[in-house]
N, C-alpha and C. Protein backbone atom coordinates (compact mmCIF):
# COMPACT_ATOMS: atom_id res chain seq x y z
N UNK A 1 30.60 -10.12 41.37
CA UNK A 1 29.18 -10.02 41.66
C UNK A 1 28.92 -10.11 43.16
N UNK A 2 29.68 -11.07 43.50
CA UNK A 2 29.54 -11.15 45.46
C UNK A 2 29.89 -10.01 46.32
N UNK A 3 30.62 -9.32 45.53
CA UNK A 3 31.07 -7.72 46.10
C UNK A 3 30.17 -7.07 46.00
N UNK A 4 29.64 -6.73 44.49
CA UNK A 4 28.52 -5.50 44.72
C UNK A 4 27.94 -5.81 45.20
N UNK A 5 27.46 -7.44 45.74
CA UNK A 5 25.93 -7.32 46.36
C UNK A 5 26.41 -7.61 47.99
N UNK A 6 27.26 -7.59 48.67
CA UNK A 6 27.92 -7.45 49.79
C UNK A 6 27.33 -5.81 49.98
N UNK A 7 27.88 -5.48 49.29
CA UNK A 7 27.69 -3.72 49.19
C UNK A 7 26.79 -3.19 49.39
N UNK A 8 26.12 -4.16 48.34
CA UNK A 8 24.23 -3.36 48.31
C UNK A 8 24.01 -3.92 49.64
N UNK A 9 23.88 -4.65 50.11
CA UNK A 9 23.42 -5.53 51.41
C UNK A 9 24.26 -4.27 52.74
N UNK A 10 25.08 -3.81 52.44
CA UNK A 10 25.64 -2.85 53.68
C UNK A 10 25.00 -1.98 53.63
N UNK A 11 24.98 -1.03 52.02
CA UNK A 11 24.42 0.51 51.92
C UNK A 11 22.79 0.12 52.34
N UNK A 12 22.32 -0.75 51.94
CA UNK A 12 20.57 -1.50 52.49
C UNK A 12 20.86 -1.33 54.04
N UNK A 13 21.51 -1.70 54.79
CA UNK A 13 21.38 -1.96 56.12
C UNK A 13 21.69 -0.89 57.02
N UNK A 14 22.88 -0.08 56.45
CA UNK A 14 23.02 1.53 57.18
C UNK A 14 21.57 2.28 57.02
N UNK A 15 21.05 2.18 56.11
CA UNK A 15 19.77 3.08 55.65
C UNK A 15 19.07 2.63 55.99
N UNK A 16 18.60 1.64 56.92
CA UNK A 16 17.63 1.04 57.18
C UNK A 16 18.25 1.58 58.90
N UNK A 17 18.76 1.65 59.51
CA UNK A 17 19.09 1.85 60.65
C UNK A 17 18.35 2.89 61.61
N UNK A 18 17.89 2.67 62.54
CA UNK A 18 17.29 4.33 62.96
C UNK A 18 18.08 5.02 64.26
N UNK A 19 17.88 5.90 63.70
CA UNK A 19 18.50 6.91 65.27
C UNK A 19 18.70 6.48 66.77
N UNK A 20 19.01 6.67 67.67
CA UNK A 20 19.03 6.38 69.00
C UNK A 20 18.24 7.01 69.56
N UNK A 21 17.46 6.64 71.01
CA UNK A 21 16.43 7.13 71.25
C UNK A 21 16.83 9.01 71.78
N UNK A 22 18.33 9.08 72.34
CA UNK A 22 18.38 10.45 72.77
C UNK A 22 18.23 11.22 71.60
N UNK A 23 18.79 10.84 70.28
CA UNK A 23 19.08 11.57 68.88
C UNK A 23 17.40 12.06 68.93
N UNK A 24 16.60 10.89 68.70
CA UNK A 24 14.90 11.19 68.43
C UNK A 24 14.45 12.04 69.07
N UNK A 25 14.85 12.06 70.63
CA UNK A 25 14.25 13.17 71.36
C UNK A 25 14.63 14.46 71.49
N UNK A 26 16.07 14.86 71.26
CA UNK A 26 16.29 15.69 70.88
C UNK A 26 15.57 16.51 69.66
N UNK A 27 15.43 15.66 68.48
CA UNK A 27 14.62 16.34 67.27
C UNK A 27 13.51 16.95 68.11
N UNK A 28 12.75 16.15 68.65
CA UNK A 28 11.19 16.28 69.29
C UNK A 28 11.30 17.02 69.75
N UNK A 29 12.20 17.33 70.64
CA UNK A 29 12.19 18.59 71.39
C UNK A 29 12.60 20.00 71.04
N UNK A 30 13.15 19.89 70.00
CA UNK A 30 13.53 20.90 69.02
C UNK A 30 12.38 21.47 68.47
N UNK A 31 11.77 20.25 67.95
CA UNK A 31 10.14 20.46 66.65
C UNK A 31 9.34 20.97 68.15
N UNK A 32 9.02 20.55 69.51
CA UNK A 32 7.96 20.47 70.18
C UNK A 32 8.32 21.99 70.47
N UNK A 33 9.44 22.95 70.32
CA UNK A 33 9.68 24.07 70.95
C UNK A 33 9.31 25.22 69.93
N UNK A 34 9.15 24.47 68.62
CA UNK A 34 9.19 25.47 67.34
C UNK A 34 7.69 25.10 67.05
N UNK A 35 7.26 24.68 67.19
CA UNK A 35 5.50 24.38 66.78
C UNK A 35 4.80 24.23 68.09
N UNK A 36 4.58 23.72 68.91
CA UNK A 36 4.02 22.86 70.27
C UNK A 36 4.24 24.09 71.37
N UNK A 37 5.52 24.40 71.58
CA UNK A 37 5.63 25.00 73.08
C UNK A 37 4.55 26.04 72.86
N UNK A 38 4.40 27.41 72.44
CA UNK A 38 3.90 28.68 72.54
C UNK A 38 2.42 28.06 72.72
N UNK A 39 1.53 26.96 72.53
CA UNK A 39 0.11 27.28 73.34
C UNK A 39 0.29 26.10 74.27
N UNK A 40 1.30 25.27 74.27
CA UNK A 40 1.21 24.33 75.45
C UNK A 40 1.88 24.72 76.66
N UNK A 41 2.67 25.53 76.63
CA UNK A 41 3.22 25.82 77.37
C UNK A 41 3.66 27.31 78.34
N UNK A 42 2.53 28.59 77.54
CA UNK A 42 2.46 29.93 77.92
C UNK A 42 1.10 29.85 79.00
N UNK A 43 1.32 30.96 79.75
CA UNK A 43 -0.04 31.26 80.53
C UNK A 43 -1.57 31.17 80.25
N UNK A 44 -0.93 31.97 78.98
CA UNK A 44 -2.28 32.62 77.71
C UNK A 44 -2.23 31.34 76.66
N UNK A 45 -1.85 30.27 76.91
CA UNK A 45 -1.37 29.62 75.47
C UNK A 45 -3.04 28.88 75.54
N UNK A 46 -3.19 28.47 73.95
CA UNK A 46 -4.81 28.00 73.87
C UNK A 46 -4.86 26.56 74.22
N UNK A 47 -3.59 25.77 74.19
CA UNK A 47 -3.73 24.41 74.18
C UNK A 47 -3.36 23.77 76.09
N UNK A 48 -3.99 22.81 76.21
CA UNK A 48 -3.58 22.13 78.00
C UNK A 48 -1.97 22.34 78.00
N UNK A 49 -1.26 22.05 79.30
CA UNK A 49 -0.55 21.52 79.50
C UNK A 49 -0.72 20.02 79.04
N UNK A 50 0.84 19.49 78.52
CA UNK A 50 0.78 18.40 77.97
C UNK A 50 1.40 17.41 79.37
N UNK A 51 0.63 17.71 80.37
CA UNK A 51 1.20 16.61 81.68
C UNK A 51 0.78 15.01 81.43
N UNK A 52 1.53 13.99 81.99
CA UNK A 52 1.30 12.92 81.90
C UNK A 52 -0.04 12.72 81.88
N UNK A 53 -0.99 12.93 82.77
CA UNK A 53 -2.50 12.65 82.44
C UNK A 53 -3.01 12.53 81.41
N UNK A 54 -3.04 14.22 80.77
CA UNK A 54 -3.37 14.58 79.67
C UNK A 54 -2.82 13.75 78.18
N UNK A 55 -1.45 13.23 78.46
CA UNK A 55 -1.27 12.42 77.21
C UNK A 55 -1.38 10.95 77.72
N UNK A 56 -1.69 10.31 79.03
CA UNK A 56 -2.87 8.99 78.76
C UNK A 56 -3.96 9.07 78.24
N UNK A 57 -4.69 10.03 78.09
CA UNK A 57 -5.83 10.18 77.62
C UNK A 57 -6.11 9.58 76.34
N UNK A 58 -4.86 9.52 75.36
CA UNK A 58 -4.84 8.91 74.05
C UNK A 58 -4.65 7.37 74.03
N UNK A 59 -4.84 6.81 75.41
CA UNK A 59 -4.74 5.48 75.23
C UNK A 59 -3.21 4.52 75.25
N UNK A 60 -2.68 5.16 73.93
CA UNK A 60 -1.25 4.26 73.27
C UNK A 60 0.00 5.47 72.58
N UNK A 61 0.82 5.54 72.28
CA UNK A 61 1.71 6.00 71.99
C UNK A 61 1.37 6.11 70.13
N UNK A 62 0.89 5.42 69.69
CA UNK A 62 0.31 5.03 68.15
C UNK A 62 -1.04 6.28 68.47
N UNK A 63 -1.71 6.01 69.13
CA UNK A 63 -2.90 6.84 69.08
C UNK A 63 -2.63 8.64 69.43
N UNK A 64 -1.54 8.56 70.22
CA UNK A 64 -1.37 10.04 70.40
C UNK A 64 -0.70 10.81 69.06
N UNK A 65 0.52 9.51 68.50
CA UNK A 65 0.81 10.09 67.46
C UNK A 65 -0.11 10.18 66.22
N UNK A 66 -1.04 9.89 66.00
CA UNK A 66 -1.96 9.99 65.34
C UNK A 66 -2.76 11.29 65.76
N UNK A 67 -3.26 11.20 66.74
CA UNK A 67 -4.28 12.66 66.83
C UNK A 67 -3.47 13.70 66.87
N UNK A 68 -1.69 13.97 66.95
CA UNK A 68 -1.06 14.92 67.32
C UNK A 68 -0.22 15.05 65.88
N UNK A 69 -0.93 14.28 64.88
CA UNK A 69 -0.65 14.10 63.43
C UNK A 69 -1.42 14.94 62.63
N UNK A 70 -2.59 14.75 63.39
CA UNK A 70 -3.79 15.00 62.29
C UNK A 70 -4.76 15.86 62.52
N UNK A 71 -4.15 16.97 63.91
CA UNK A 71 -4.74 17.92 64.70
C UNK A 71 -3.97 18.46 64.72
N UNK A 72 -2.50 18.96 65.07
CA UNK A 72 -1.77 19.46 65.39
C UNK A 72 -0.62 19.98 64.78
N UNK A 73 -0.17 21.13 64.27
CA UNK A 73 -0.09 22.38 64.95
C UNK A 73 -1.69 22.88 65.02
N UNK A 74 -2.62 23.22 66.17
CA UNK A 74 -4.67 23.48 66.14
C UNK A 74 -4.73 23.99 64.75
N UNK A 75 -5.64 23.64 64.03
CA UNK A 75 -5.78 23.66 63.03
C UNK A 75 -5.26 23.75 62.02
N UNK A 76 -4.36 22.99 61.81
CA UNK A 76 -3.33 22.77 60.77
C UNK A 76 -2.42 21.37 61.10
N UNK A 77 -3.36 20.32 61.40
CA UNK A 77 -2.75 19.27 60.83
C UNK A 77 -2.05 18.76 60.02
N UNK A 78 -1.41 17.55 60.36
CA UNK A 78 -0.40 17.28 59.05
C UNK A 78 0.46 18.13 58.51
N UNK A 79 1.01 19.72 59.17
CA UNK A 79 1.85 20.35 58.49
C UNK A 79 3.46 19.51 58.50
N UNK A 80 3.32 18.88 59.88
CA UNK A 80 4.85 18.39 60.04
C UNK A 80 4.99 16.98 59.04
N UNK A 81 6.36 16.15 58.48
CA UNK A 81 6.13 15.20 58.43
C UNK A 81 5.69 13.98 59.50
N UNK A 82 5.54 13.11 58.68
CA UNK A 82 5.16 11.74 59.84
C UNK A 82 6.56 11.49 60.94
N UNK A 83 8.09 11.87 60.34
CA UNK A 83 9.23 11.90 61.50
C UNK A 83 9.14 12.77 62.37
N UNK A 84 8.77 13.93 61.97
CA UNK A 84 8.30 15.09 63.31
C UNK A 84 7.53 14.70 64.39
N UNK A 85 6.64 13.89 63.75
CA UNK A 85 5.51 13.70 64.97
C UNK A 85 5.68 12.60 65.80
N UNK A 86 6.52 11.57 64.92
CA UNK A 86 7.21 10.65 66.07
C UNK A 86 8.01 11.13 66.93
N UNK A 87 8.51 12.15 66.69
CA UNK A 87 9.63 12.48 67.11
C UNK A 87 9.03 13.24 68.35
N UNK A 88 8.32 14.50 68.71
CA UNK A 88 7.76 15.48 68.76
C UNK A 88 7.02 14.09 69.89
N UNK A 89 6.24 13.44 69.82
CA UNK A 89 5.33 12.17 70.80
C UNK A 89 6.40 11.25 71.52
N UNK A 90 7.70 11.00 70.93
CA UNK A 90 8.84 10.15 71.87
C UNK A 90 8.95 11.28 72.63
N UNK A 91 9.63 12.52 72.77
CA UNK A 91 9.89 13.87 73.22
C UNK A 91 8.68 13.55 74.56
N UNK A 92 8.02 13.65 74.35
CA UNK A 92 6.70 14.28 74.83
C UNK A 92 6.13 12.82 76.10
N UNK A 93 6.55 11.55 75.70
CA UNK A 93 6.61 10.68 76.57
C UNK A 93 7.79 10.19 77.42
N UNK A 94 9.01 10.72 76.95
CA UNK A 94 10.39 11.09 77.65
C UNK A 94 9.92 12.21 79.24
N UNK A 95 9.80 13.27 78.43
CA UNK A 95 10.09 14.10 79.35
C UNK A 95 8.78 13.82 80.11
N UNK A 96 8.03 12.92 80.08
CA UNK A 96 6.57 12.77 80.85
C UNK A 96 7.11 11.65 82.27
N UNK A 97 7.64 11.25 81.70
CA UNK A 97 8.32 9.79 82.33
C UNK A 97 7.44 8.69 82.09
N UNK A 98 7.24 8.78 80.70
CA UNK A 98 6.08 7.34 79.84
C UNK A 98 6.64 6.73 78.95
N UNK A 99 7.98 7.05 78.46
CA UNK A 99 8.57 6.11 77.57
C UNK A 99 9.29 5.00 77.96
N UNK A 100 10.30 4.92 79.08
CA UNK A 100 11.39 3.92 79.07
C UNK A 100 11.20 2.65 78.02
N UNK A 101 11.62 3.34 76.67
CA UNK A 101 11.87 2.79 75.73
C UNK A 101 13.64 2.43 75.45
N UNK A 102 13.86 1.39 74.74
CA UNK A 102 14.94 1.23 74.38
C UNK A 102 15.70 1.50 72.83
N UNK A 103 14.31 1.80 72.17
CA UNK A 103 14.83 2.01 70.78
C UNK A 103 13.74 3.04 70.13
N UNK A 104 14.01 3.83 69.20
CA UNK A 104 13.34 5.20 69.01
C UNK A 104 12.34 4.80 68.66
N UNK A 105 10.91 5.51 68.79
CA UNK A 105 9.65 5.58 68.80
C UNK A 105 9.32 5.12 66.94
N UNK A 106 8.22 4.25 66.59
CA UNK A 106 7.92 4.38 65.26
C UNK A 106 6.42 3.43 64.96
N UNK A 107 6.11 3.86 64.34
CA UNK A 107 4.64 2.94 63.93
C UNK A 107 4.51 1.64 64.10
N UNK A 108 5.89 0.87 64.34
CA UNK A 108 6.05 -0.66 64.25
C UNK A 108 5.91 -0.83 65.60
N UNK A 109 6.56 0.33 66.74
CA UNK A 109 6.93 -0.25 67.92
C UNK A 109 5.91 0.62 69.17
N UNK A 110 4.69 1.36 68.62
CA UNK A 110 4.26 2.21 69.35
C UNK A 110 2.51 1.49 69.63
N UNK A 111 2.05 0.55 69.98
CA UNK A 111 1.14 -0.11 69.94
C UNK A 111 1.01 -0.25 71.42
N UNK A 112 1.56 0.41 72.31
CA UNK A 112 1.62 0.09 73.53
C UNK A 112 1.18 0.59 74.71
N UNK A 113 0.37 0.45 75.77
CA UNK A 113 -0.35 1.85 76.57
C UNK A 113 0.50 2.47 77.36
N UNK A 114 -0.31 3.90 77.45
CA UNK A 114 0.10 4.65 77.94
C UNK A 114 0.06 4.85 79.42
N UNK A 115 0.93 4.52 80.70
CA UNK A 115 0.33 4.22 81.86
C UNK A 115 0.95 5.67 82.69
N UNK A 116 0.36 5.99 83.39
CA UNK A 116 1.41 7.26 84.57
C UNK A 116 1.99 6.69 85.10
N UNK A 117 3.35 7.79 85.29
CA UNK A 117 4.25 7.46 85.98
C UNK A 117 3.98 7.15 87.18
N UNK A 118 4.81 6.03 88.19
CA UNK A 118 4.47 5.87 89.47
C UNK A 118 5.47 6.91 90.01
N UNK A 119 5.02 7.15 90.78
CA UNK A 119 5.80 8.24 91.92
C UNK A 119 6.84 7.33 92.89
């Protein structure tokens, strides 16, 4: 009995584990190139540039992933799951220079403001 539940207690704890923050941003940046880039990032595209400014504007890292949840792909919210959009908002505060985080982005750990980078 001390075995299987050794066991269960390992297979519980691998699965509970999350990604590393490069693994996360990589996804994000994958998802941000397949949904996100073509209006954030074309001449003609309908949406801002997503420059550091523009994503303080949401306050917190929780709040951006939320409006970029529930707005985004423009009118068609909520198409991605809830990992996309963490993913897709770590991405997006990486390459901003707003994360220096140590462990991947998630609802537990994203409560935190959003400040610009100092130069």
């Amino acid at each position: 009995m001390q075995r299987g539940g050794a066991l269960l207690l390992l297979i519980l704890a691998t699965a509970c584990q999350r990604d590393t923050v490069p693994e996360q941003q990589a996804r994000g940046a994958a998802a941000y190139a397949a949904y996100c880039q073509a209006c954030h990032e074309q001449e003609d595209g309908i949406g801002p540039r997503l420059t550091p400014a523009v994503l303080a504007t949401r306050m917190t890292a929780e709040r951006l992933f939320a409006y970029n949840r529930d707005k985004m792909p423009y009118n068609a919210g909520k198409l991605l799951t809830d990992e996309q959009y963490w993913d897709i908002t770590a991405y997006l505060l990486a390459r901003s220079g707003m994360a220096g985080r140590d462990e991947p982005l998630w609802e537990g750990n994203a409560d935190f403001p959003l400040s610009l980078p100092t130069q």
